[in-house]
Protein backbone atom coordinates (compact mmCIF):
# COMPACT_ATOMS: atom_id res chain seq x y z
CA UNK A 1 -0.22 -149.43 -27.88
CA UNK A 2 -3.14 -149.57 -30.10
CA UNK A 3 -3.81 -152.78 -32.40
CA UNK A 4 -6.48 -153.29 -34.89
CA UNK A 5 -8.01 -156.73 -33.82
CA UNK A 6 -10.61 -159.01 -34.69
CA UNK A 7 -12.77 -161.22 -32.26
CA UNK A 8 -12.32 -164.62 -32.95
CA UNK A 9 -13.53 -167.80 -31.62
CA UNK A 10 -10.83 -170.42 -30.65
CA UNK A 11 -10.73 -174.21 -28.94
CA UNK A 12 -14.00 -176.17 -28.52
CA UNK A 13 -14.98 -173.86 -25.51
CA UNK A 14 -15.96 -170.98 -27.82
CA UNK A 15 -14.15 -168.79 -25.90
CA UNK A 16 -13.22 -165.22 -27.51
CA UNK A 17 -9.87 -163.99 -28.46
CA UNK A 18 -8.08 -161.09 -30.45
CA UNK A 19 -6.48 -161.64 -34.00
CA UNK A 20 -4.19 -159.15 -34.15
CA UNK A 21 -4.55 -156.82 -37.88
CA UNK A 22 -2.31 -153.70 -37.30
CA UNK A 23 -0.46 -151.80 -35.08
CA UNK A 24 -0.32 -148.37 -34.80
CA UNK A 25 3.13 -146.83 -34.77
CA UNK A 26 1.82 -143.27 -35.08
CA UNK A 27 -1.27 -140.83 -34.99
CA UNK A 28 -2.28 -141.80 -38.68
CA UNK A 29 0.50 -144.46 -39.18
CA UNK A 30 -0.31 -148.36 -38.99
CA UNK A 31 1.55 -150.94 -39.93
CA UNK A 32 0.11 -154.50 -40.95
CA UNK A 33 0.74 -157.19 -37.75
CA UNK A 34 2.78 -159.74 -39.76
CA UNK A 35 2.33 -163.05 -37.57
CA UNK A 36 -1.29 -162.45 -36.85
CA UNK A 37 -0.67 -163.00 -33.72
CA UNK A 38 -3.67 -164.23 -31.22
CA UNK A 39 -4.52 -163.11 -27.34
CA UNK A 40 -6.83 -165.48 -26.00
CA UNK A 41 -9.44 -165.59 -24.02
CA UNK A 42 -10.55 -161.55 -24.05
CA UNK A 43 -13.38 -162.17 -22.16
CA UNK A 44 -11.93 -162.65 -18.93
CA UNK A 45 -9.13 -160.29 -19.49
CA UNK A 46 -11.33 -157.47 -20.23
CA UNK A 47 -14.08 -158.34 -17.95
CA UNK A 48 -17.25 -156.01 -17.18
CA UNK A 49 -14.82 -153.12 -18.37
CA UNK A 50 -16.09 -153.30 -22.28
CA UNK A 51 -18.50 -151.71 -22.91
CA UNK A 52 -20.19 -153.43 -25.93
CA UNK A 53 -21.10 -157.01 -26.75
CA UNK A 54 -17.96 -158.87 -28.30
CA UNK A 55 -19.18 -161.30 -31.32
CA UNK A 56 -16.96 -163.35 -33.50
CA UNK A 57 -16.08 -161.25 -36.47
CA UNK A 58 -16.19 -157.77 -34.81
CA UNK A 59 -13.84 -155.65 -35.73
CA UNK A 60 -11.93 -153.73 -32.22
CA UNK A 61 -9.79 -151.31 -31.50
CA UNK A 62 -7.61 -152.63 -28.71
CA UNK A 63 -5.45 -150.86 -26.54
CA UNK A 64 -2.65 -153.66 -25.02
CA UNK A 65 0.00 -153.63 -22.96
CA UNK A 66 3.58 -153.14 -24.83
CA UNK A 67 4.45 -156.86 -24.19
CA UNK A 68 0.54 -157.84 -25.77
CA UNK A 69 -0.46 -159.86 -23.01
CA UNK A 70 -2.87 -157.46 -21.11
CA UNK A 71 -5.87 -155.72 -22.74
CA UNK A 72 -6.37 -152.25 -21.20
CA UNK A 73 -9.60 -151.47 -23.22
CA UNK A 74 -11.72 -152.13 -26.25
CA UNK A 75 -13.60 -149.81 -29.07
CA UNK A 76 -16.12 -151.16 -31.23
CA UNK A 77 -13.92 -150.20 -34.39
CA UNK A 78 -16.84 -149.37 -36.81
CA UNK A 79 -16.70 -145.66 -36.31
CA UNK A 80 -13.13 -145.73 -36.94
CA UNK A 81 -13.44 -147.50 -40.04
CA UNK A 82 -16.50 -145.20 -41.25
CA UNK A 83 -13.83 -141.98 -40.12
CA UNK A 84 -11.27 -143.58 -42.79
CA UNK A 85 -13.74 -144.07 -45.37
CA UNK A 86 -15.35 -140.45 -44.98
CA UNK A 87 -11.63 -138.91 -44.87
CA UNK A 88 -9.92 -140.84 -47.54
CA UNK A 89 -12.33 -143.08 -49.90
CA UNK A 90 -15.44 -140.87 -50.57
CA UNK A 91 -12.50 -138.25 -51.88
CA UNK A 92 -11.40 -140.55 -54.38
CA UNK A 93 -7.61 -140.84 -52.44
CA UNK A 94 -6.58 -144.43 -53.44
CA UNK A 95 -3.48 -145.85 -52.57
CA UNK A 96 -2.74 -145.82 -56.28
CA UNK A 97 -3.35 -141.82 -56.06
CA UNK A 98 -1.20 -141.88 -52.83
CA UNK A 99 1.37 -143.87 -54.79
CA UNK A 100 1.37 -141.19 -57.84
CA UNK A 101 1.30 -137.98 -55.75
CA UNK A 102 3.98 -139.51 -53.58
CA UNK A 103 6.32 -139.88 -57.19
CA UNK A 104 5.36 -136.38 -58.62
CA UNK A 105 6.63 -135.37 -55.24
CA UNK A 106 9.80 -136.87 -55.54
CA UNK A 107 10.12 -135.79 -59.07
CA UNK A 108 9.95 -131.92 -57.83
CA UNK A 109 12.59 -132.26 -55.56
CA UNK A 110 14.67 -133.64 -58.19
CA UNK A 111 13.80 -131.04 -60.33
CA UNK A 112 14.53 -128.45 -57.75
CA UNK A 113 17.53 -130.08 -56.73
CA UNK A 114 19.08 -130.05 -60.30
CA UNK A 115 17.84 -126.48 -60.39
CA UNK A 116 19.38 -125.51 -57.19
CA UNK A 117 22.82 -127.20 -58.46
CA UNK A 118 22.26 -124.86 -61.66
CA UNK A 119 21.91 -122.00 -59.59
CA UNK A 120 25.18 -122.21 -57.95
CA UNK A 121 27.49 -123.37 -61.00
CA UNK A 122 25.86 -120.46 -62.85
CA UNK A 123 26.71 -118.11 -59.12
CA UNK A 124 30.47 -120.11 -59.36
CA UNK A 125 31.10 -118.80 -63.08
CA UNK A 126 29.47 -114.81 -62.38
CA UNK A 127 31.99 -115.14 -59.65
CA UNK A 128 34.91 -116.09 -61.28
CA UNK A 129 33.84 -113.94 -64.56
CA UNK A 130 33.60 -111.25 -62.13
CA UNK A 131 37.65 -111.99 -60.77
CA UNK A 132 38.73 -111.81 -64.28
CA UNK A 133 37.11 -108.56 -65.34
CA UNK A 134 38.49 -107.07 -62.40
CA UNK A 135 41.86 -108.34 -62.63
CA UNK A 136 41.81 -107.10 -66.19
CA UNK A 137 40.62 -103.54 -65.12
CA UNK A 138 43.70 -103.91 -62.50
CA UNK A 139 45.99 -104.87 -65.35
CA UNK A 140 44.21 -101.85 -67.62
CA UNK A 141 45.05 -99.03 -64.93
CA UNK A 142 48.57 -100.23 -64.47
CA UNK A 143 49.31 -100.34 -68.09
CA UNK A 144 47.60 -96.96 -68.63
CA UNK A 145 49.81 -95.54 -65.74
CA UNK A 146 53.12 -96.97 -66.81
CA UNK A 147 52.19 -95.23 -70.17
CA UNK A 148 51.25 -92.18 -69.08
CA UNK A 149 54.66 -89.28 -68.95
CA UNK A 150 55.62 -89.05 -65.58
């Protein structure tokens, strides 16, 4: 699973750890990490195997282990972040933007779905209109035969 993280300094050692920011639950879904949770000492779990200089404050992506206690790999996490800013804040989609589109959205399927309701009573009462008229035209005939000399 991939986590947002920060390096962080912890204990008097100066050792190097991972703040946990966000999780990602899907290819462009992540979800804020609610405890903040810490691994510790990143150094010697990752090893030789990164392959950039870990400094307090650096931002990582972090591939972990489901249970968060090993660290499979690290990304320096600045290209990601430039991606999102490219892709959605140099376009001018806020999450105030998001937040409107997402209620005009819901506002058409309303709209559609009182339409849609529409549609059928009106198909109900053409329906049963049609019955009528041709009961009626049934009724018509047999009146028009029971009149007619025999």
């Amino acid at each position: 699973m991939f986590y947002l993280a920060q390096i962080i300094k912890y204990g008097i050692s100066g050792k190097l750890g991972l703040k946990l920011l966000a999780s990602q639950e899907a290819e462009h879904t992540w979800v804020l990490v609610s405890d903040r949770s810490a691994i510790l000492d990143v150094e010697t779990t990752i090893g030789d195997r990164c392959p950039f200089t870990l400094a307090e404050g650096l931002l990582v992506l972090a591939e972990l282990s489901p249970d968060c206690c090993q660290v499979y790999s690290l990304h320096n996490a600045t290209d990601w972040v430039m991606e999102l800013v490219q892709t959605y804040l140099t376009s001018g989609i806020t999450p105030l933007f998001l937040q409107q589109e997402m209620e005009r959205a819901e506002k058409w399927r309303q709209t559609l779905t009182l339409q849609t309701q529409e549609l059928s009573r009106r198909a109900l009462e053409v329906e049963a209109r049609r019955e009528q008229i041709q009961a009626l035209e049934t009724n018509v005939r047999r009146e028009q035969e029971e009149d007619e000399p025999g």
